[in-house]
C-alpha atoms as a PDB file:
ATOM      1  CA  UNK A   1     135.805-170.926  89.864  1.00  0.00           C
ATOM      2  CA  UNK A   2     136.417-174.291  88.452  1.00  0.00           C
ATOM      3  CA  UNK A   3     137.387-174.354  84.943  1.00  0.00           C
ATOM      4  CA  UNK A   4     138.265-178.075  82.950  1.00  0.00           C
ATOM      5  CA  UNK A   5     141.280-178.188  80.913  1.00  0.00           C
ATOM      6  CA  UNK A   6     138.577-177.945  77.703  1.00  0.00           C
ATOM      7  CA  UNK A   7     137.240-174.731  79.523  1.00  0.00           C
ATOM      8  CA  UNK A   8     141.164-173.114  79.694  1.00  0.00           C
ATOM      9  CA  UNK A   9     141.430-174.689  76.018  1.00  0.00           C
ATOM     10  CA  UNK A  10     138.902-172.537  74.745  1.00  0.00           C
ATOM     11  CA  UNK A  11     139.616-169.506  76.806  1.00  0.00           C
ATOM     12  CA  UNK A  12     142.956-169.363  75.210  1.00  0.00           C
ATOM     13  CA  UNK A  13     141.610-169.729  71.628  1.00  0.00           C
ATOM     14  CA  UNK A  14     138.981-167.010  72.119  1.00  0.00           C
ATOM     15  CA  UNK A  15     141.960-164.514  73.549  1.00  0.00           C
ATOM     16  CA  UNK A  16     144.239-165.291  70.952  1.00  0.00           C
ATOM     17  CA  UNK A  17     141.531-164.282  68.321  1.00  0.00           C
ATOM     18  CA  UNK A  18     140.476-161.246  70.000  1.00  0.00           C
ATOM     19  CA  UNK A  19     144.091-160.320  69.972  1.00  0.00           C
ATOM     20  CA  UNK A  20     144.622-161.101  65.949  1.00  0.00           C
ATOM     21  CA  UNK A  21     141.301-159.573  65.753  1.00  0.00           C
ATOM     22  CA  UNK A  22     142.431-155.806  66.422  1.00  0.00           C
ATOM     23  CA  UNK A  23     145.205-156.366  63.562  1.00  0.00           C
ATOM     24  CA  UNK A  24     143.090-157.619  61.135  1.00  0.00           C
ATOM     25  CA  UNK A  25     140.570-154.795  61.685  1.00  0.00           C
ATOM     26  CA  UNK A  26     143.308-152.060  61.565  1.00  0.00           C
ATOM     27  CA  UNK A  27     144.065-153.607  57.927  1.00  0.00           C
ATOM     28  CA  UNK A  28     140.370-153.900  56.535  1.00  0.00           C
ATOM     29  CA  UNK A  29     139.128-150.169  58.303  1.00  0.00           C
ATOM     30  CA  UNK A  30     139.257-146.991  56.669  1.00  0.00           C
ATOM     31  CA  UNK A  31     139.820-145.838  59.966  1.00  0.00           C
ATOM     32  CA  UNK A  32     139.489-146.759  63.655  1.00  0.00           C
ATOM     33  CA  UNK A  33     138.329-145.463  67.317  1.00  0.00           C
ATOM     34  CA  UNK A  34     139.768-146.290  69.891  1.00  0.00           C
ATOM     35  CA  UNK A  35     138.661-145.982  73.467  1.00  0.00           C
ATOM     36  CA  UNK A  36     140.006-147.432  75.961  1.00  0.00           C
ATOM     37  CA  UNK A  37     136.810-147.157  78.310  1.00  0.00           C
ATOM     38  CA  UNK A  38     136.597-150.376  79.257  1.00  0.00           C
ATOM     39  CA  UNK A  39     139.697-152.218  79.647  1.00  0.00           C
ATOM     40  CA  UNK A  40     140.185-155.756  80.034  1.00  0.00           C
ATOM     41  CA  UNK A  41     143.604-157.074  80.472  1.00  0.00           C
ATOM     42  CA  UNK A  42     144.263-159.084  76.481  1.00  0.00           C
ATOM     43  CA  UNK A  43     143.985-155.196  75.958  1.00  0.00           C
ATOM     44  CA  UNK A  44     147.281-155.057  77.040  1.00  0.00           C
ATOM     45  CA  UNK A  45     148.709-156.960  74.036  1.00  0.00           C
ATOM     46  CA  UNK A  46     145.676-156.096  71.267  1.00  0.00           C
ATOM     47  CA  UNK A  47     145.597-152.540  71.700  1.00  0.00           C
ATOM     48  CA  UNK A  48     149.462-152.038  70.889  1.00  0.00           C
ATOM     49  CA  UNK A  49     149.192-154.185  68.154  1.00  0.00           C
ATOM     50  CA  UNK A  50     145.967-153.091  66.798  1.00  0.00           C
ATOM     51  CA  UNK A  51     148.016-149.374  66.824  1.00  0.00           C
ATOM     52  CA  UNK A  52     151.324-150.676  65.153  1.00  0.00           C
ATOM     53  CA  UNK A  53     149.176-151.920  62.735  1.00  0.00           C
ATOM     54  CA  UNK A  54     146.913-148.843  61.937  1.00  0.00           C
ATOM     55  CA  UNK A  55     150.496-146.654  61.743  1.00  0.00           C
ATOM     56  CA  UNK A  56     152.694-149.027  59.654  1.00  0.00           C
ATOM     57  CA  UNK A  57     149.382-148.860  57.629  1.00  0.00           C
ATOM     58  CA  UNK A  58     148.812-145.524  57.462  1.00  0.00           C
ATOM     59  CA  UNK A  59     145.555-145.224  58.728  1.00  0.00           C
ATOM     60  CA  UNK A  60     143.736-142.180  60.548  1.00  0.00           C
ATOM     61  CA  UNK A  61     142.540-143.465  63.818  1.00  0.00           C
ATOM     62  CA  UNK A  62     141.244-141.867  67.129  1.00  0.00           C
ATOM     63  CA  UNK A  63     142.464-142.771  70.768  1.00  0.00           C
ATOM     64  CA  UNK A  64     140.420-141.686  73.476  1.00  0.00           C
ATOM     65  CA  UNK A  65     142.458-141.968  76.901  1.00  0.00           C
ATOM     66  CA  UNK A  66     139.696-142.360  78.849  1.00  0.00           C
ATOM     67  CA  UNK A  67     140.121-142.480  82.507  1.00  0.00           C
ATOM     68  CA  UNK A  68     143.932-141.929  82.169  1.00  0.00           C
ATOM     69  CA  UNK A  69     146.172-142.236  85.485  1.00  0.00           C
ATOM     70  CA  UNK A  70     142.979-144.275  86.958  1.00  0.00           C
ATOM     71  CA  UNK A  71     145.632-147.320  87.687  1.00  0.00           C
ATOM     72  CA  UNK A  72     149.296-148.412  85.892  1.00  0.00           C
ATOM     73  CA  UNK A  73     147.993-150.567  83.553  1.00  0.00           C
ATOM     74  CA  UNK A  74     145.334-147.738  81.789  1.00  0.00           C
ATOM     75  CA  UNK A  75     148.472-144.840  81.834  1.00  0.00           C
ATOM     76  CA  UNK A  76     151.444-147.439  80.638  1.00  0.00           C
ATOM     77  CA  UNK A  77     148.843-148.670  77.668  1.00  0.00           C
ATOM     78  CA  UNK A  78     147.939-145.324  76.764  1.00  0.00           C
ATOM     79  CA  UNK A  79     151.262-143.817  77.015  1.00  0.00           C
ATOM     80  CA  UNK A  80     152.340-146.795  74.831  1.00  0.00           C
ATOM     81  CA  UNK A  81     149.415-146.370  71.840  1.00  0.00           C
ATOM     82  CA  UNK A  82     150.336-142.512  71.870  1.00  0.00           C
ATOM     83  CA  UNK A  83     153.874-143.658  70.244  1.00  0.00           C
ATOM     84  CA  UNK A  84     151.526-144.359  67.320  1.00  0.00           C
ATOM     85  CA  UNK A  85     150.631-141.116  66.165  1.00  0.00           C
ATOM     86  CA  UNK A  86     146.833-141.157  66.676  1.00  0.00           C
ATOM     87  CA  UNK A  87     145.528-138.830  64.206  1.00  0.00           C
ATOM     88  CA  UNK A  88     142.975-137.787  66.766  1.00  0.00           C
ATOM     89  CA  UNK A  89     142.967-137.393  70.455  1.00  0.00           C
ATOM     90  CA  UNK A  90     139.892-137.018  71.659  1.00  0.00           C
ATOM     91  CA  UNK A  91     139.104-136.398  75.429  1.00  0.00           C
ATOM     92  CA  UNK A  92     138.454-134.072  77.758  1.00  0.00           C
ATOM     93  CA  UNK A  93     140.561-131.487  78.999  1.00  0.00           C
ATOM     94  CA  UNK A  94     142.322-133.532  82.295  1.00  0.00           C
ATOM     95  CA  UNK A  95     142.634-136.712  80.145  1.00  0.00           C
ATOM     96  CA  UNK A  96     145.050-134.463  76.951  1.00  0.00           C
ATOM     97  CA  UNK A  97     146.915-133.124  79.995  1.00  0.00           C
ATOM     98  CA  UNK A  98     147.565-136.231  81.766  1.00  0.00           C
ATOM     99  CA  UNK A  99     148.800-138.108  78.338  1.00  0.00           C
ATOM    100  CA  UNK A 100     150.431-134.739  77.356  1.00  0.00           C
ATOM    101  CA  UNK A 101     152.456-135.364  80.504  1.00  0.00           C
ATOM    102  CA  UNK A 102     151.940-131.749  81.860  1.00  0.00           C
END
């Protein structure tokens, strides 16, 4: 793929808003889901973030791990948001034991 230095320009204003995005939501929300069914790599930095923000806030919000220990990038970020306190895991049975670490 051929991209112009305007293309990459815009690119990396459209990533940095999606990752100031997830912050800004966290603060305006009365609460937030979470679900980490599709992942594309910004996720990687929002997603954290987007947590930090919702716990230093005190905010309810849900994670759903779906798809957990599918590849190291999925189990590290959801091992990571769990540090967050999510008020609410929701998932099914293999994906609470697999971030439960059993």
């Amino acid at each position: 793929m051929f991209l112009t230095t305007r293309s990459k320009s815009l690119i990396s204003v459209a990533v940095e808003v999606i990752i100031s995005e997830g912050e800004f939501l966290a603060k305006a929300a009365g609460a937030t889901y979470i679900n980490v069914g599709t992942l594309l790599p910004v996720y990687e930095e929002t997603l954290p973030r987007t947590a930090k923000a919702l716990y230093e806030a005190k905010k309810p919000w849900v994670l759903d791990p779906v798809a957990i220990s599918i590849g190291s990038l999925r189990t590290r970020l959801l091992n990571q948001l769990k540090e967050y306190k999510p008020s609410i895991i929701r998932g099914n049975a293999s994906e609470i034991i697999a971030l439960a670490g059993l």
